[in-house]
N, C-alpha and C. Protein backbone atom coordinates (compact mmCIF):
# COMPACT_ATOMS: atom_id res chain seq x y z
N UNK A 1 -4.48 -13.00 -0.02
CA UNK A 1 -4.10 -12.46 -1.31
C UNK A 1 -3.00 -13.33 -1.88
N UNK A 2 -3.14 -13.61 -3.08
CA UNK A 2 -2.36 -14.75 -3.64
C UNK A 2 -1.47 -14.12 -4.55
N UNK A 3 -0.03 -14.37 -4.46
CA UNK A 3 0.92 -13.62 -5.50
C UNK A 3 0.93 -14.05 -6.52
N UNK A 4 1.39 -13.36 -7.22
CA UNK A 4 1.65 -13.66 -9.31
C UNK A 4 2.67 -14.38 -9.31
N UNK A 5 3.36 -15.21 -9.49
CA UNK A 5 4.61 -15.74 -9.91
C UNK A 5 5.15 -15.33 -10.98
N UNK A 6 5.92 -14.21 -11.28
CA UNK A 6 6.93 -13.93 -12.61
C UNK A 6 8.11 -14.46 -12.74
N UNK A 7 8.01 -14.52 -14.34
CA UNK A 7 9.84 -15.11 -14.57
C UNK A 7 10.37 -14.46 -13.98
N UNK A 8 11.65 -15.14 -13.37
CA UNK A 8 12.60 -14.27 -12.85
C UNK A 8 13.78 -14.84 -13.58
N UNK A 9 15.11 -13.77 -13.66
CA UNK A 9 15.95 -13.41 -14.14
C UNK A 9 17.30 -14.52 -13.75
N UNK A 10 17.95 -15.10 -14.50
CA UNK A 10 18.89 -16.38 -13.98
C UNK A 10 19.58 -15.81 -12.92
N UNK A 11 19.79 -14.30 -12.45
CA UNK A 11 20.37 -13.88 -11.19
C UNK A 11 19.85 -14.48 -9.96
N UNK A 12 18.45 -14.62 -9.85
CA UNK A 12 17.64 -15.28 -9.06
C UNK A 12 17.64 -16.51 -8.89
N UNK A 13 18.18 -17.24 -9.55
CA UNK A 13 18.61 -18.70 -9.61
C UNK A 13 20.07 -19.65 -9.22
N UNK A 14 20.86 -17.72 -8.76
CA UNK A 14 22.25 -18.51 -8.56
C UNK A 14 22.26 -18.03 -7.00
N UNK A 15 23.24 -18.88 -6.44
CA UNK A 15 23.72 -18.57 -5.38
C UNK A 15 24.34 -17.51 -5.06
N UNK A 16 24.85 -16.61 -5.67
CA UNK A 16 25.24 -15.16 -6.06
C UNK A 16 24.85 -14.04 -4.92
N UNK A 17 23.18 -14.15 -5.53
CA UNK A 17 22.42 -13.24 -4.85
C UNK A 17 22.60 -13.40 -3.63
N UNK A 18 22.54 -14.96 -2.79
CA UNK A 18 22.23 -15.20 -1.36
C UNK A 18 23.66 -14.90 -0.86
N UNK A 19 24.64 -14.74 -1.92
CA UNK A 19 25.82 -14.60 -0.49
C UNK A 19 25.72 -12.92 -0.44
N UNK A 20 25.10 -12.11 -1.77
CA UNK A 20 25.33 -10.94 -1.65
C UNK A 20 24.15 -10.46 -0.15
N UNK A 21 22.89 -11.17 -0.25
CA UNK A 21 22.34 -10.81 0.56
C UNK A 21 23.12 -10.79 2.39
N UNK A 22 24.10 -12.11 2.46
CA UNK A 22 24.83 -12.22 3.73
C UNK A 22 25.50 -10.97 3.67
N UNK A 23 26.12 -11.04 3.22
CA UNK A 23 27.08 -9.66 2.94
C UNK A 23 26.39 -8.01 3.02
N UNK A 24 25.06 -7.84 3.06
CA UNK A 24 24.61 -7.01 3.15
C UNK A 24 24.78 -6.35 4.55
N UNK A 25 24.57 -7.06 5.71
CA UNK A 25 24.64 -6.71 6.78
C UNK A 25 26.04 -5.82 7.15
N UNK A 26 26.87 -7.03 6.66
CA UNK A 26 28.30 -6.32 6.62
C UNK A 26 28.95 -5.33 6.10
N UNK A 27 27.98 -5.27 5.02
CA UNK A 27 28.47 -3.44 4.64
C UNK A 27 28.12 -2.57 5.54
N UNK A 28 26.86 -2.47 5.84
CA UNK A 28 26.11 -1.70 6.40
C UNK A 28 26.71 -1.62 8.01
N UNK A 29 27.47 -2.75 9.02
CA UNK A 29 28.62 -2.41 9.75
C UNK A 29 29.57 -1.93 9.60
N UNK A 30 30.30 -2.15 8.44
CA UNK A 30 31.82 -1.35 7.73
C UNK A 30 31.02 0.22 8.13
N UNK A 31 29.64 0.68 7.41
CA UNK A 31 29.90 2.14 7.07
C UNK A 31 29.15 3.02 8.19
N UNK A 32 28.92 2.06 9.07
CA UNK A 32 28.96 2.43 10.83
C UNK A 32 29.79 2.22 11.33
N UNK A 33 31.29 1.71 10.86
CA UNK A 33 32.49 1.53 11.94
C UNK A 33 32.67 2.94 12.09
N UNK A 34 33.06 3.69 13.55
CA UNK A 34 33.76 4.76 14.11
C UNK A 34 34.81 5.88 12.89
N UNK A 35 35.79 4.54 12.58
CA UNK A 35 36.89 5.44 11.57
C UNK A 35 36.16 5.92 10.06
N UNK A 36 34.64 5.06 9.53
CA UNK A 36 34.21 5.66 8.74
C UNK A 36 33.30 6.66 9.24
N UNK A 37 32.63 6.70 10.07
CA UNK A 37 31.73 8.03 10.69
C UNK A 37 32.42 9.43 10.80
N UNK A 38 33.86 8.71 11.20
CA UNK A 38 34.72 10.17 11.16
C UNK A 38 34.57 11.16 9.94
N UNK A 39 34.85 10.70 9.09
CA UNK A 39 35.28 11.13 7.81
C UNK A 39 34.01 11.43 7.36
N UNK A 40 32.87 12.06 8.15
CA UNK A 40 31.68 12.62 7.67
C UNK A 40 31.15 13.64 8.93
N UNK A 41 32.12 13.40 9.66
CA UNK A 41 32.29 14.73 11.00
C UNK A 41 32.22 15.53 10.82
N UNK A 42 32.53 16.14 9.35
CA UNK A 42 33.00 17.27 9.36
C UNK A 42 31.90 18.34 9.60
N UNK A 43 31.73 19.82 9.42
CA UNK A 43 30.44 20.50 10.03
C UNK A 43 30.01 21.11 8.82
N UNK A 44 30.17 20.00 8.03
CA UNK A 44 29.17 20.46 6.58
C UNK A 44 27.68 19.95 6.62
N UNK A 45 26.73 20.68 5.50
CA UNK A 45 25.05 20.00 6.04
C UNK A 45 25.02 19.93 4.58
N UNK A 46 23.94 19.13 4.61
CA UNK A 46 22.97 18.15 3.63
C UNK A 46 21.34 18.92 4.02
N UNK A 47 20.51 19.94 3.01
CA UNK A 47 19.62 20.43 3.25
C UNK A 47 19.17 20.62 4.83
N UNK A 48 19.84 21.52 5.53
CA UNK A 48 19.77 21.90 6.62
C UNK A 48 20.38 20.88 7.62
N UNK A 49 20.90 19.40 6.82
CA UNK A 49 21.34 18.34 8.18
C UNK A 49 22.60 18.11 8.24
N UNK A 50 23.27 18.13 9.46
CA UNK A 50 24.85 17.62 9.30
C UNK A 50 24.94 16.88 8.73
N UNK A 51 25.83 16.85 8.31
CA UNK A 51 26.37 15.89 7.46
C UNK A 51 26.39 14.15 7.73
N UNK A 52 27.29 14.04 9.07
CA UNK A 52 27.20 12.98 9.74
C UNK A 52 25.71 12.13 9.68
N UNK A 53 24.62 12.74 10.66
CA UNK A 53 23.04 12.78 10.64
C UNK A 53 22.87 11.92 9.36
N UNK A 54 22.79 12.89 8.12
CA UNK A 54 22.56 12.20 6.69
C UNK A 54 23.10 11.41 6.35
N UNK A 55 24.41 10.97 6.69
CA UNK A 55 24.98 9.91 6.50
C UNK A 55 24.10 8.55 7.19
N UNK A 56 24.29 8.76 8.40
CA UNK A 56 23.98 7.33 9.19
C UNK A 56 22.18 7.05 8.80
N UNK A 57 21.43 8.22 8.33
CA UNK A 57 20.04 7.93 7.93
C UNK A 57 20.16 7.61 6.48
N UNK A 58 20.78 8.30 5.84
CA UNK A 58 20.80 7.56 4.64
C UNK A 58 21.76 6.07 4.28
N UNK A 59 22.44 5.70 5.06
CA UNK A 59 23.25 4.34 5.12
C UNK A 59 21.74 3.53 5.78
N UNK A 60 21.32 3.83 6.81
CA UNK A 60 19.98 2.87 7.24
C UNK A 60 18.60 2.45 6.34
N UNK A 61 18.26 3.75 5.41
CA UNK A 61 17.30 3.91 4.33
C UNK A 61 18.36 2.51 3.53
N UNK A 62 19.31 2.45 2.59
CA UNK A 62 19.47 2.04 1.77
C UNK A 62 19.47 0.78 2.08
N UNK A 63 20.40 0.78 3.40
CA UNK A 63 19.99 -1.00 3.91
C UNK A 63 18.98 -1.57 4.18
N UNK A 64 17.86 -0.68 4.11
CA UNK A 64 16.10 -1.02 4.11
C UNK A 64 15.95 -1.39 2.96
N UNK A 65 15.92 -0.45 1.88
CA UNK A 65 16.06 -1.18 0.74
C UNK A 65 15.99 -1.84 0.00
N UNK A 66 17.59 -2.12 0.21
CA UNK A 66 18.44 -3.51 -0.39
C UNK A 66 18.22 -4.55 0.45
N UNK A 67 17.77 -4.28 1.76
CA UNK A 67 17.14 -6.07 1.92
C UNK A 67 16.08 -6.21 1.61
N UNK A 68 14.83 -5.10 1.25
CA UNK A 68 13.41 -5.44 0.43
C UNK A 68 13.72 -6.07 -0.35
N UNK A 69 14.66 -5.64 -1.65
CA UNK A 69 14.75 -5.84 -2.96
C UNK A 69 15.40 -7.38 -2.71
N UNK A 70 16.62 -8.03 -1.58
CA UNK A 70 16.93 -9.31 -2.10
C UNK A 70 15.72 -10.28 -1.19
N UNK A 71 14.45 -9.59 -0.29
CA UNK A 71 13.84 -10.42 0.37
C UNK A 71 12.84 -10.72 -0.63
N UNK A 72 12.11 -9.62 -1.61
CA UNK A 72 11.70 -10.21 -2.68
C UNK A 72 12.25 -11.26 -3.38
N UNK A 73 13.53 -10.94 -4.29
CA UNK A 73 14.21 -11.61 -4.83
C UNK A 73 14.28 -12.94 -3.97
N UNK A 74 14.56 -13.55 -3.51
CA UNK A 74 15.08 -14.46 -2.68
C UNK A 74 13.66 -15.19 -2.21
N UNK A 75 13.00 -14.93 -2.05
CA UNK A 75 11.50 -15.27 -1.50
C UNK A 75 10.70 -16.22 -2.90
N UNK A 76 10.84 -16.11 -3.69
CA UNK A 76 10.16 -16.96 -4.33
C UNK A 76 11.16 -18.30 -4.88
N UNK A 77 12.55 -18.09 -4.32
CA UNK A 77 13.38 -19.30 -4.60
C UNK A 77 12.96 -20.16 -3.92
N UNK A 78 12.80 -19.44 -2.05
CA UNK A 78 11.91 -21.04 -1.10
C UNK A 78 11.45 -20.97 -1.18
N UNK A 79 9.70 -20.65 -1.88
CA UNK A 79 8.39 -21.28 -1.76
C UNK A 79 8.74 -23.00 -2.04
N UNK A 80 8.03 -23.63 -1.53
CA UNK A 80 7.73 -25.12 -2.28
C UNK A 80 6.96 -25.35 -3.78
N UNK A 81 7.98 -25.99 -4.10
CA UNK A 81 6.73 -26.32 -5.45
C UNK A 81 5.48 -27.03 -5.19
N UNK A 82 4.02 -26.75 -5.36
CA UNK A 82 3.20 -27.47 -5.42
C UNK A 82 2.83 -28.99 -5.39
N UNK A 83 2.62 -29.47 -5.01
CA UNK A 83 2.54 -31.23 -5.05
C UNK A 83 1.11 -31.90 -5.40
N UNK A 84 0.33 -32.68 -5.45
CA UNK A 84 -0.79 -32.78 -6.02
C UNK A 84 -1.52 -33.09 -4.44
N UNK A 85 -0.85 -33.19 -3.17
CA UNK A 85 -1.60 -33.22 -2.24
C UNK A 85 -1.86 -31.84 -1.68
N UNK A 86 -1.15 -30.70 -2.19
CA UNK A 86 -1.14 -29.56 -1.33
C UNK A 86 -1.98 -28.97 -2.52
N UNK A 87 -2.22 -29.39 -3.97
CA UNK A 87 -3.04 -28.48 -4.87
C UNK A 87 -4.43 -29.22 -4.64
N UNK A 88 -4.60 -30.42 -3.96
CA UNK A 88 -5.71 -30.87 -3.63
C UNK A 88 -6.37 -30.03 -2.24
N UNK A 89 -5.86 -29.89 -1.28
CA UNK A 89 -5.59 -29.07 -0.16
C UNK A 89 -6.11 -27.46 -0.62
N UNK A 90 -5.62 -27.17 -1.68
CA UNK A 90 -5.65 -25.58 -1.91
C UNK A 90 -7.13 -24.95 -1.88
N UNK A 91 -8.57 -25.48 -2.12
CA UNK A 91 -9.66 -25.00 -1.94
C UNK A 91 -10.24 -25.00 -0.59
N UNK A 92 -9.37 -26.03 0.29
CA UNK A 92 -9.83 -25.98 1.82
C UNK A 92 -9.12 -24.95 2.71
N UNK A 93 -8.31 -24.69 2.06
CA UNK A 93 -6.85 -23.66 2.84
C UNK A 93 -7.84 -22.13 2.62
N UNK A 94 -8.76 -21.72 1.16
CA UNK A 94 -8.64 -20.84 0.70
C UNK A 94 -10.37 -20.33 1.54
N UNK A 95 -11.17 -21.55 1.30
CA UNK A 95 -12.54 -20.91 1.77
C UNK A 95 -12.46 -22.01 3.22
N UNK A 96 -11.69 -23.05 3.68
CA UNK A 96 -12.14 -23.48 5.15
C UNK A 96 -12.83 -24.59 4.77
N UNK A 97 -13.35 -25.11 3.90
CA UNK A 97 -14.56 -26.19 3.39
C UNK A 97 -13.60 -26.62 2.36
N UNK A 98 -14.05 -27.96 2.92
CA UNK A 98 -13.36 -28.94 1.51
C UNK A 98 -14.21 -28.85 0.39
N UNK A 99 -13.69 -28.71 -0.90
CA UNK A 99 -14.21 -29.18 -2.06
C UNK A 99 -14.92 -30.48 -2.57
N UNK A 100 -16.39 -30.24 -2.32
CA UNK A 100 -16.52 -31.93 -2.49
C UNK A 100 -17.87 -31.49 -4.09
């Protein structure tokens, strides 16, 4: 299955995104450090779930996420651009038989 290539947005073009993507991990340790888990100890619930519980599943959901959204993003910056030997290439890649 062959993807669409859409414009993408000059955000996608800066280096920006890729350090935010490094940095992703590291939030997502900050709001698993111990002294922040505390401060959701408490014995309050979230539709029947402690509190805590909802916390650490919903901190894991979002960091699922947000690395979909910058692995998209980020994924069509490295493709290679096409070359005239790999668009020559492209009918043998697709059915196995060269184009003759």
């Amino acid at each position: 299955m062959k993807r669409r290539r859409t414009a993408r947005p000059a955000l996608a073009q800066s280096p920006r995104l890729r350090d935010a993507a490094v940095v992703l991990p590291l939030l997502g340790l900050f709001a698993w450090m111990p002294p922040v888990l505390g401060l959701f100890a408490a014995s309050g619930r979230v539709l029947g779930v402690p509190l805590i519980v909802a916390w650490l599943f919903g901190i894991w959901l979002a960091l699922i996420a947000a690395a979909f959204w910058f692995s998209r993003r980020l994924d069509t910056e490295d493709e290679p651009q096409p070359t005239e030997e790999t668009a020559a290439l492209e009918p043998t890649i697709r059915t196995g038989m060269p184009d003759h």
